[in-house]
C-alpha atoms as a PDB file:
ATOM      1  CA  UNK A   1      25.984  58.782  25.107  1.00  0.00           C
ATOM      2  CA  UNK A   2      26.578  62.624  25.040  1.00  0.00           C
ATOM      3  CA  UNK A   3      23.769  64.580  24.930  1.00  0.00           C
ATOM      4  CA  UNK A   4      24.604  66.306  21.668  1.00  0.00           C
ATOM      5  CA  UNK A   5      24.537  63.073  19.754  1.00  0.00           C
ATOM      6  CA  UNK A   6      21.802  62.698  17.245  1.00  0.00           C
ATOM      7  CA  UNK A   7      20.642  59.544  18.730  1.00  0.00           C
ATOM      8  CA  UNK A   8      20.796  60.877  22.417  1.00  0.00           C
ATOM      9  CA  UNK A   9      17.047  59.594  23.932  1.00  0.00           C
ATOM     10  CA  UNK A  10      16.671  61.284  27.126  1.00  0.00           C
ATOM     11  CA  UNK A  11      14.731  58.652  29.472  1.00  0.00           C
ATOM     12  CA  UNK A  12      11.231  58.412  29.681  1.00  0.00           C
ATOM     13  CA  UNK A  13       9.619  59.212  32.603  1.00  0.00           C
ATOM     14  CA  UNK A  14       6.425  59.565  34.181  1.00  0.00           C
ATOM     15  CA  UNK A  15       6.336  63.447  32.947  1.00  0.00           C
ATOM     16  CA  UNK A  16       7.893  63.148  29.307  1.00  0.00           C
ATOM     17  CA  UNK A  17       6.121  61.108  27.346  1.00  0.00           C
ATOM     18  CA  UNK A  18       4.939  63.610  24.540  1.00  0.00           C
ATOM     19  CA  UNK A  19       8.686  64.945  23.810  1.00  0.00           C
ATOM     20  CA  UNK A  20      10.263  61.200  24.011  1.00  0.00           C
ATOM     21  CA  UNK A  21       7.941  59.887  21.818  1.00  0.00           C
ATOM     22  CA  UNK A  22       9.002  61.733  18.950  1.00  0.00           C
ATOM     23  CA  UNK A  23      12.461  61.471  19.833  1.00  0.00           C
ATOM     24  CA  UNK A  24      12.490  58.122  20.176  1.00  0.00           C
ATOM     25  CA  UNK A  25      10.590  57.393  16.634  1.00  0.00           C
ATOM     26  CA  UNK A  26      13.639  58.924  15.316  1.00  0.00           C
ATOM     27  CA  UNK A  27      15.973  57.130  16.432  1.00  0.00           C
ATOM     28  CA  UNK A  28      14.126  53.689  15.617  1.00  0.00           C
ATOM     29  CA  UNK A  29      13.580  55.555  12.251  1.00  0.00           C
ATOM     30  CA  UNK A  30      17.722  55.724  12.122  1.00  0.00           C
ATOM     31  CA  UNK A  31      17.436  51.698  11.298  1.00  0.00           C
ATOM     32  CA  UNK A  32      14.220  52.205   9.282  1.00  0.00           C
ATOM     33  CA  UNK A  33      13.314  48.233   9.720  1.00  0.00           C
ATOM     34  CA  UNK A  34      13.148  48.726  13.543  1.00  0.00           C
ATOM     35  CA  UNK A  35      10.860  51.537  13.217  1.00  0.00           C
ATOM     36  CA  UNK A  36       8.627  49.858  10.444  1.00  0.00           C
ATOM     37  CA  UNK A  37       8.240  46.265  13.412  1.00  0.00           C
ATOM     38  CA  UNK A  38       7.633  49.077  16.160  1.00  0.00           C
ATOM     39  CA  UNK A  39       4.420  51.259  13.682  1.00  0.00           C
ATOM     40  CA  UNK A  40       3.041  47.817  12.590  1.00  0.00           C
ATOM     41  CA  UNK A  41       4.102  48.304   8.800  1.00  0.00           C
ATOM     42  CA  UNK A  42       6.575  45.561   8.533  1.00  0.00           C
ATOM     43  CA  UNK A  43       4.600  42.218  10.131  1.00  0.00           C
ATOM     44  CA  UNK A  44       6.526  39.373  11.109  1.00  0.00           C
ATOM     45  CA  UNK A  45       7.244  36.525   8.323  1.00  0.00           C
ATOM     46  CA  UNK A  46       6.091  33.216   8.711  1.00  0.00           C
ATOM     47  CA  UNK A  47       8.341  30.619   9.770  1.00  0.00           C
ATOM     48  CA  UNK A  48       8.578  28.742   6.283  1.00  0.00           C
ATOM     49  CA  UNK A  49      12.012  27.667   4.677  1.00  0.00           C
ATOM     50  CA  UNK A  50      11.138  30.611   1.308  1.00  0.00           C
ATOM     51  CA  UNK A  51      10.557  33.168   4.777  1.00  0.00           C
ATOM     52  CA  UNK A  52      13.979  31.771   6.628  1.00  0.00           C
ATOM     53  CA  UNK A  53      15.859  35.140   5.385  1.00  0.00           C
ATOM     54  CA  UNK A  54      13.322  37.506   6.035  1.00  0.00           C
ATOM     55  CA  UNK A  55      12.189  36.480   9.313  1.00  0.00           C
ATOM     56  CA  UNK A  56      15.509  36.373  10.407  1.00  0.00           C
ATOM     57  CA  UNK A  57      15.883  40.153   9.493  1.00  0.00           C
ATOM     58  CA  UNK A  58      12.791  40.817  11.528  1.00  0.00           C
ATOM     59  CA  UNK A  59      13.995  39.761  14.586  1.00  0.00           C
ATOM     60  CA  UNK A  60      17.427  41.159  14.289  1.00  0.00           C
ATOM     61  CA  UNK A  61      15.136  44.589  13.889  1.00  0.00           C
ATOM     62  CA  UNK A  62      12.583  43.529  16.462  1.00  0.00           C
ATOM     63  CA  UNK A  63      15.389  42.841  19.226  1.00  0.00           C
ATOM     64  CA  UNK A  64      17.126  46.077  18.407  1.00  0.00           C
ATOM     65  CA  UNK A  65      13.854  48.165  18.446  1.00  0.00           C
ATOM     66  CA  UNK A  66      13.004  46.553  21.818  1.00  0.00           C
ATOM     67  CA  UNK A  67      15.962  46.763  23.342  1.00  0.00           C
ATOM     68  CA  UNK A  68      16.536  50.460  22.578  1.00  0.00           C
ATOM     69  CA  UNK A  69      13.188  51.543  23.912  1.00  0.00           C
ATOM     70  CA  UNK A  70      14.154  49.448  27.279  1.00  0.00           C
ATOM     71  CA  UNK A  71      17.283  51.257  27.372  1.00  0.00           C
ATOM     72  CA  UNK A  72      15.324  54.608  26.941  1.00  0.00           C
ATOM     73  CA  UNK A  73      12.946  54.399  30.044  1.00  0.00           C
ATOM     74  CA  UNK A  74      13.558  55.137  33.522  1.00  0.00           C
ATOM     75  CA  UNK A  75      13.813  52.265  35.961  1.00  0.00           C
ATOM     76  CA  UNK A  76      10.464  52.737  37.287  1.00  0.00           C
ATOM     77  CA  UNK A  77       8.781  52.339  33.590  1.00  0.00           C
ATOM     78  CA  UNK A  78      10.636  49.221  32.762  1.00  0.00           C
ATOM     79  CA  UNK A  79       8.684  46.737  34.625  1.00  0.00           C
ATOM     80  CA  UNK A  80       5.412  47.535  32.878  1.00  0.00           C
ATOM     81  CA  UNK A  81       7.426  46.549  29.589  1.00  0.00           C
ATOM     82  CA  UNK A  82       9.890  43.511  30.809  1.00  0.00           C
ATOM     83  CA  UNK A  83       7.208  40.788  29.747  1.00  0.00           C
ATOM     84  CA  UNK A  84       6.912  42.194  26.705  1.00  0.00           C
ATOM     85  CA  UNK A  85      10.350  42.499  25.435  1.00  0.00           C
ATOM     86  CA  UNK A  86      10.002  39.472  22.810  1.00  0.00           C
ATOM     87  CA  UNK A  87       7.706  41.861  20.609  1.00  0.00           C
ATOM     88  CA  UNK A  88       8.972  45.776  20.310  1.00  0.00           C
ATOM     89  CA  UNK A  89       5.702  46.652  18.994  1.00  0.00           C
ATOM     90  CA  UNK A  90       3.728  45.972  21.936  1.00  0.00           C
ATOM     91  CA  UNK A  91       6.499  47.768  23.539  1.00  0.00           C
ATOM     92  CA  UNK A  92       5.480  50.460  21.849  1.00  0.00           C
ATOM     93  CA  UNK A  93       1.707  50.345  22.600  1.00  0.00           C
ATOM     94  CA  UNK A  94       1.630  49.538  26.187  1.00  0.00           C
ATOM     95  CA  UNK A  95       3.935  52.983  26.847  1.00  0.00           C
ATOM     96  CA  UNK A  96       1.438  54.835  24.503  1.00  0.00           C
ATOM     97  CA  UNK A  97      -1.288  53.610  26.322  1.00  0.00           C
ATOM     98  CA  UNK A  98       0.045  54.086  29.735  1.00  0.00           C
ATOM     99  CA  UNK A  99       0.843  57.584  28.626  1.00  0.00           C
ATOM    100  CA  UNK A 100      -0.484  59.562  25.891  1.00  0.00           C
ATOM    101  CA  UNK A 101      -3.638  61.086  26.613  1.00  0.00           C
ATOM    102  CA  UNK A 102      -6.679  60.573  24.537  1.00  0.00           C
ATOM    103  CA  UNK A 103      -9.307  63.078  25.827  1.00  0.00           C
ATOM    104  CA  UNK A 104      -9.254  66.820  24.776  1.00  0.00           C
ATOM    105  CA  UNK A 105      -9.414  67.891  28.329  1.00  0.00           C
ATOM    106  CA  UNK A 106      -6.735  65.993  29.536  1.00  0.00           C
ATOM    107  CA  UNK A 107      -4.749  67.562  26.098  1.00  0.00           C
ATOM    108  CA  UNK A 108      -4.684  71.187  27.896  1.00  0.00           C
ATOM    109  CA  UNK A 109      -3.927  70.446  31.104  1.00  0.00           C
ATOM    110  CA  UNK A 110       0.101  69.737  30.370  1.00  0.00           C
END
């Protein structure tokens, strides 16, 4: 994908997590059901016949969220994610807790 594209996601690496974050909430936010399975705001439907439709719409959007956020990490961050692929959201929180840090020190010492 050239790099000028809009939804150009550089990789994530061990050193990048703070700028790829963002970037890559935007381009889940492109398909704004992928983004909504990834933050938690759009939970899965249950399996019932009245939920066949919307569930069905959740995975498509779960798959596509996952997948892109594979795609978008190095080959040295995708193992701590392959067993999680099924479920983009916890994806999403086993990268933010492997990287972002939560203590102020930590915070100034980029």
């Amino acid at each position: 994908m050239p790099a000028e594209s809009p939804r150009a996601v550089p990789l994530l690496t061990e050193t990048n997590y703070n700028e790829w974050k963002y970037l890559m909430q935007a381009r889940l936010m492109q398909s704004t059901l992928s983004w909504m399975v990834v933050d938690g705001s759009l939970s899965k439907p249950s399996d019932s016949k009245e939920d066949r439709d919307d569930l069905r719409l959740w995975n498509v959007a779960n798959m596509q969220a996952a997948g892109l956020i594979y795609s978008a990490t190095s080959p040295n961050i995708q193992p701590f994610i392959r067993d999680s692929l099924s479920d983009a959201k916890t994806v999403w929180d086993t990268l933010k807790s492997k990287f972002e840090q939560t203590n102020s020190t930590a915070r100034f010492l980029v």
